[in-house]
Protein backbone atom coordinates (compact mmCIF):
# COMPACT_ATOMS: atom_id res chain seq x y z
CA UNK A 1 22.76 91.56 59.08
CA UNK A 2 25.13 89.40 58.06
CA UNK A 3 27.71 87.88 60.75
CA UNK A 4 31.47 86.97 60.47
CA UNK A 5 32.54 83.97 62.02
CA UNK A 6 34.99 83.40 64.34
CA UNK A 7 36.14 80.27 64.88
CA UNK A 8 37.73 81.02 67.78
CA UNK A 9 36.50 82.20 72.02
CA UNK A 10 38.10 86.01 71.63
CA UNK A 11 39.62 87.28 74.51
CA UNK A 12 37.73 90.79 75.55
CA UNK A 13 40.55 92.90 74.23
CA UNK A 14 39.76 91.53 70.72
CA UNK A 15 35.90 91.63 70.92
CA UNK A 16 36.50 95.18 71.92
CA UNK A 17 38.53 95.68 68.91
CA UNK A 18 35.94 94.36 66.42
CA UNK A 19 33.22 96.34 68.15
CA UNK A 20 35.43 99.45 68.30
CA UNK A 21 35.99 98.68 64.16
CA UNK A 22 31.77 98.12 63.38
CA UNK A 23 32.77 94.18 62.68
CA UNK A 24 29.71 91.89 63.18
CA UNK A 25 30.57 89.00 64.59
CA UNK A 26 29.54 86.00 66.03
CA UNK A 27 31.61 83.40 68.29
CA UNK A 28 31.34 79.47 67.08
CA UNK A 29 34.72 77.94 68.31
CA UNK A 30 35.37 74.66 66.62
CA UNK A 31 37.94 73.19 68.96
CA UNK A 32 38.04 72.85 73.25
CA UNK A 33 40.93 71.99 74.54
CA UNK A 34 41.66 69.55 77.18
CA UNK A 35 44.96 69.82 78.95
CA UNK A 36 46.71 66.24 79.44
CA UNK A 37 50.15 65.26 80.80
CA UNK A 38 51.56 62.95 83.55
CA UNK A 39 52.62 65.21 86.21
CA UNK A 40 56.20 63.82 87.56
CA UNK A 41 56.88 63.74 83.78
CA UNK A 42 56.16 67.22 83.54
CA UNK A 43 58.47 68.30 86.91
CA UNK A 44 61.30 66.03 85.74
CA UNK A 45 61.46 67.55 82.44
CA UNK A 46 60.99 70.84 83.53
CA UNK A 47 64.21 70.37 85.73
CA UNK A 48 66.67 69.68 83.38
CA UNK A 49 69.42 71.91 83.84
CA UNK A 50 70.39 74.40 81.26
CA UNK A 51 67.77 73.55 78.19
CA UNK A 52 66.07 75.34 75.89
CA UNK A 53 62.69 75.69 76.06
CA UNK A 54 60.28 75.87 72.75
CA UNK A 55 56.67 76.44 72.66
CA UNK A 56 54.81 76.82 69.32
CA UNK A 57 51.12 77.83 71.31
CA UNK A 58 49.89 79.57 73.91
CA UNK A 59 48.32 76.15 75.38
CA UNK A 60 51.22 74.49 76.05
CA UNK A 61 52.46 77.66 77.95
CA UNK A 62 49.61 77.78 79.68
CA UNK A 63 49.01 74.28 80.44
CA UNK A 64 52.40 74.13 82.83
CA UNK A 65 51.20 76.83 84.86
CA UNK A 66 51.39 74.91 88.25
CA UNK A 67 55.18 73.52 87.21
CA UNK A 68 57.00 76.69 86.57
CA UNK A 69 57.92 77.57 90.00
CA UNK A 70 59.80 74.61 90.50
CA UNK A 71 61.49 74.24 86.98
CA UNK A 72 64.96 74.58 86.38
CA UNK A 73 66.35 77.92 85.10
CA UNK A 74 66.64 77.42 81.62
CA UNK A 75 69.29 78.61 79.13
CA UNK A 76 67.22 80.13 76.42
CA UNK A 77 63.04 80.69 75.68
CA UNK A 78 61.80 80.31 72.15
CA UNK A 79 58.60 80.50 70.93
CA UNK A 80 56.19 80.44 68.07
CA UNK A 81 53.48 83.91 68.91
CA UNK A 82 54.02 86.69 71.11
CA UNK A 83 50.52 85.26 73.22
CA UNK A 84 53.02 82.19 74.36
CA UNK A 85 55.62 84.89 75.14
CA UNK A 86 52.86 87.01 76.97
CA UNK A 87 51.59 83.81 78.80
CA UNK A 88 55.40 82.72 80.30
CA UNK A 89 56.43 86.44 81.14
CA UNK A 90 53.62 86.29 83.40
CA UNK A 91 55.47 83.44 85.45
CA UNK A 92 58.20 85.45 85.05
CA UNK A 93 60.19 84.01 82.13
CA UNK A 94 61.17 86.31 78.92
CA UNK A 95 61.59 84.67 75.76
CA UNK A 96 64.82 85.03 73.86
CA UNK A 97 62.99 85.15 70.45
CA UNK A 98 59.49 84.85 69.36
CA UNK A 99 59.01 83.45 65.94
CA UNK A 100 55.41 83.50 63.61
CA UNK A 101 55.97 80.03 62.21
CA UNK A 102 57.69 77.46 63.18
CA UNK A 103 60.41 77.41 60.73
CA UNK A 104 61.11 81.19 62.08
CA UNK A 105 63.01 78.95 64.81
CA UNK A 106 65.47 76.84 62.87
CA UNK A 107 68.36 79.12 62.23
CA UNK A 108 68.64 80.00 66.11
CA UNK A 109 68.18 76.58 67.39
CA UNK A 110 71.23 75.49 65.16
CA UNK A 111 72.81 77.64 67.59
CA UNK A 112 71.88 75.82 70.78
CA UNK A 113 73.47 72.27 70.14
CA UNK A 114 75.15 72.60 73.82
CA UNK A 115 71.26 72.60 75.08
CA UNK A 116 69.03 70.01 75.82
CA UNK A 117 65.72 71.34 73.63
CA UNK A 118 62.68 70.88 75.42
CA UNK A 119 59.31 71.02 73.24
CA UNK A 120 56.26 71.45 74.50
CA UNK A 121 53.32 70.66 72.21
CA UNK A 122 49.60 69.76 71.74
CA UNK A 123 48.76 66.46 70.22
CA UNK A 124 48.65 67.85 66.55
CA UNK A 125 52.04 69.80 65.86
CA UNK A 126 53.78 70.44 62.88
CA UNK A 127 57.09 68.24 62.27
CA UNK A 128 59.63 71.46 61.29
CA UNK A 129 61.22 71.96 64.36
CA UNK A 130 61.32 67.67 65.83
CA UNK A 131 62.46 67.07 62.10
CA UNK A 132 65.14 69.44 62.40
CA UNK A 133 66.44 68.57 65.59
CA UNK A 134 66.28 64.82 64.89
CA UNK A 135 68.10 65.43 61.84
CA UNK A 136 71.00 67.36 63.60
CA UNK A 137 71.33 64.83 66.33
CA UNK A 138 70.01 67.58 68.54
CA UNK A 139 69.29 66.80 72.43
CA UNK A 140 65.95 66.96 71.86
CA UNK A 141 62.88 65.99 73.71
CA UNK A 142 59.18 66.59 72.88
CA UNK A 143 56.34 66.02 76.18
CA UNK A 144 52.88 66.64 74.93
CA UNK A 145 50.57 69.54 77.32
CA UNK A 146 46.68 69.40 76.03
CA UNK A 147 44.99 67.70 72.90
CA UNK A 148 42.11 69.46 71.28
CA UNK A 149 38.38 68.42 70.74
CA UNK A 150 36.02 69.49 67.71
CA UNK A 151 32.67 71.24 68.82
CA UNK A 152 29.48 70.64 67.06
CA UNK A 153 29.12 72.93 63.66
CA UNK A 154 26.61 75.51 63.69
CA UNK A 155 23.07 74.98 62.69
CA UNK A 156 22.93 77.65 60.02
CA UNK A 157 26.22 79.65 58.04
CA UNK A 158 23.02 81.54 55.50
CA UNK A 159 23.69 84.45 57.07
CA UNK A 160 27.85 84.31 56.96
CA UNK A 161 29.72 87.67 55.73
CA UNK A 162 33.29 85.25 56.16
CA UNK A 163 34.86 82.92 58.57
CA UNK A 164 37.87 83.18 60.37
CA UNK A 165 40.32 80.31 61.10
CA UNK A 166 43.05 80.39 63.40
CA UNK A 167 45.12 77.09 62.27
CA UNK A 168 45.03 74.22 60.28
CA UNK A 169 43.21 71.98 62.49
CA UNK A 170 40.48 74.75 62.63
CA UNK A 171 40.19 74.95 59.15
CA UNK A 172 40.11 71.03 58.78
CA UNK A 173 36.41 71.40 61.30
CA UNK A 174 35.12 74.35 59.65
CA UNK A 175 35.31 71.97 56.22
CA UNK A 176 33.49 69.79 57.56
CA UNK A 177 30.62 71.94 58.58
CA UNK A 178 27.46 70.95 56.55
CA UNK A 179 27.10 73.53 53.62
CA UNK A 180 30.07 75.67 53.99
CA UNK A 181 30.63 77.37 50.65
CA UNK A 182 34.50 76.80 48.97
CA UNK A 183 33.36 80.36 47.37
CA UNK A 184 33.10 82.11 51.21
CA UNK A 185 35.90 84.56 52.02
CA UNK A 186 38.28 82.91 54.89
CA UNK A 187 40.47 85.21 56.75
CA UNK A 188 43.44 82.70 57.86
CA UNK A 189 45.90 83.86 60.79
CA UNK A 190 48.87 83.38 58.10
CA UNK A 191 50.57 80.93 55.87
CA UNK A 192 50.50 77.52 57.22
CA UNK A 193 46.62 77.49 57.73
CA UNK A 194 46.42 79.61 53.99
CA UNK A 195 47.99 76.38 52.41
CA UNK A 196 46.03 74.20 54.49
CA UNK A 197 42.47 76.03 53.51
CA UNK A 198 43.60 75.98 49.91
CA UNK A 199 44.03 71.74 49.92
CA UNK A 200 40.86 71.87 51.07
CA UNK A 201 39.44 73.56 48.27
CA UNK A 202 38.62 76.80 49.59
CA UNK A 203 39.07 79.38 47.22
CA UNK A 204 38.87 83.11 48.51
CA UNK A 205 41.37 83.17 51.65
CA UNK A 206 42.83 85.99 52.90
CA UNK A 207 45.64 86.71 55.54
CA UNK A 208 47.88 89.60 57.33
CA UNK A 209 51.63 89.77 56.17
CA UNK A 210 52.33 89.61 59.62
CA UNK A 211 50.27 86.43 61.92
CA UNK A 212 48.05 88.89 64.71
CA UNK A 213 44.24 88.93 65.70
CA UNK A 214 44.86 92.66 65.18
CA UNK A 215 46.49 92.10 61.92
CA UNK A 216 43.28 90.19 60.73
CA UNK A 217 40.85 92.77 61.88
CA UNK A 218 42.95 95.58 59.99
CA UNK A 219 43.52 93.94 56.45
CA UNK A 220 39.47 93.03 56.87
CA UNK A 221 38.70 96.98 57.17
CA UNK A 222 41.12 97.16 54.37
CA UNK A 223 39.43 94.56 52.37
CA UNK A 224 35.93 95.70 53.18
């Protein structure tokens, strides 16, 4: 039977979904992630008073898990996926606005020039949001959280129904992965890693409207 590939570790919500939906699937995650930050850097930043706080993964939430209680209250909480949003209400913070892209946070941080904007990022980040603050001599300040790691590929993709990518540096590994067909149907978790697949020559990519896991699984029923 053929398999689709996820190139991500689901959480058991999800695999319940795909089971629940007669999906196939197997597991081969092409990224680990190592979290990595100097520590006082991460209280002293985390006390600045009144500051806007931006997260564009659920890593970097994550990743501060030991600081929160000691941070500073801040002004406002923006962030790029509800699973960041999910990850810092369960420290007890609500976000002010969750955005699916990064650029989904412009408009509303033109609104916060008062704030210091605090951005806390992986090691591979898209430039919208630093450009834009930089560029309208925002009070901003970027501290990186975690920096990822590619996994070996698998041994054999014969058997390969699709693949699923979850961002643009996923999709850069899964390239890479010895015999990989362009022709393959790639379900992408939205734009950014749709534009990304296409430069690298994949051809028959597919995503939600909306960026969700749950999106994914319900336009590949519809597809299928």
């Amino acid at each position: 039977m053929q398999k689709n590939i996820i190139t991500k570790q689901l959480s058991r919500a999800q695999e319940e979904l795909l089971w629940q939906s007669n999906i196939p699937f197997e597991c081969v995650p092409v990224l680990d992630f190592k979290v990595a930050f100097n520590a006082a850097k991460a209280a002293e930043i985390l006390a600045t008073p009144n500051a806007v706080w931006v997260f564009t993964s659920l890593r970097a939430a994550r990743a501060l898990g030991g600081f929160y209680e000691k941070a500073a209250t801040p002004a406002k909480i923006f962030t790029v996926g509800r699973n960041a949003a999910d990850e810092l209400a369960k420290h007890g913070y609500k976000a002010d606005f969750v955005g699916n892209i990064s650029e989904d946070l412009l408009e509303i941080l033109a609104t916060q020039k008062e704030h210091p904007i605090l951005y806390f990022r992986g090691r591979h980040y898209r430039s919208s949001i630093p450009d834009f603050c930089v560029a309208n001599e925002m009070d901003f300040h970027a501290f990186e959280c975690y920096h990822s790691i590619k996994l070996p590929p698998p041994e054999n993709l014969a058997d390969s129904e699709s693949i699923w990518v979850f961002s643009p540096l996923s999709a850069q590994a899964v390239s890479e992965w010895k015999g990989v067909s362009k022709e393959l149907p790639f379900y992408s978790i939205g734009p950014v890693t749709d534009t990304h697949l296409a430069k690298l020559g994949f051809k028959n990519i597919k995503s939600p409207e909306v960026p969700s896991f749950e999106n994914m699984v319900k336009l590949f029923l519809k597809t299928n």
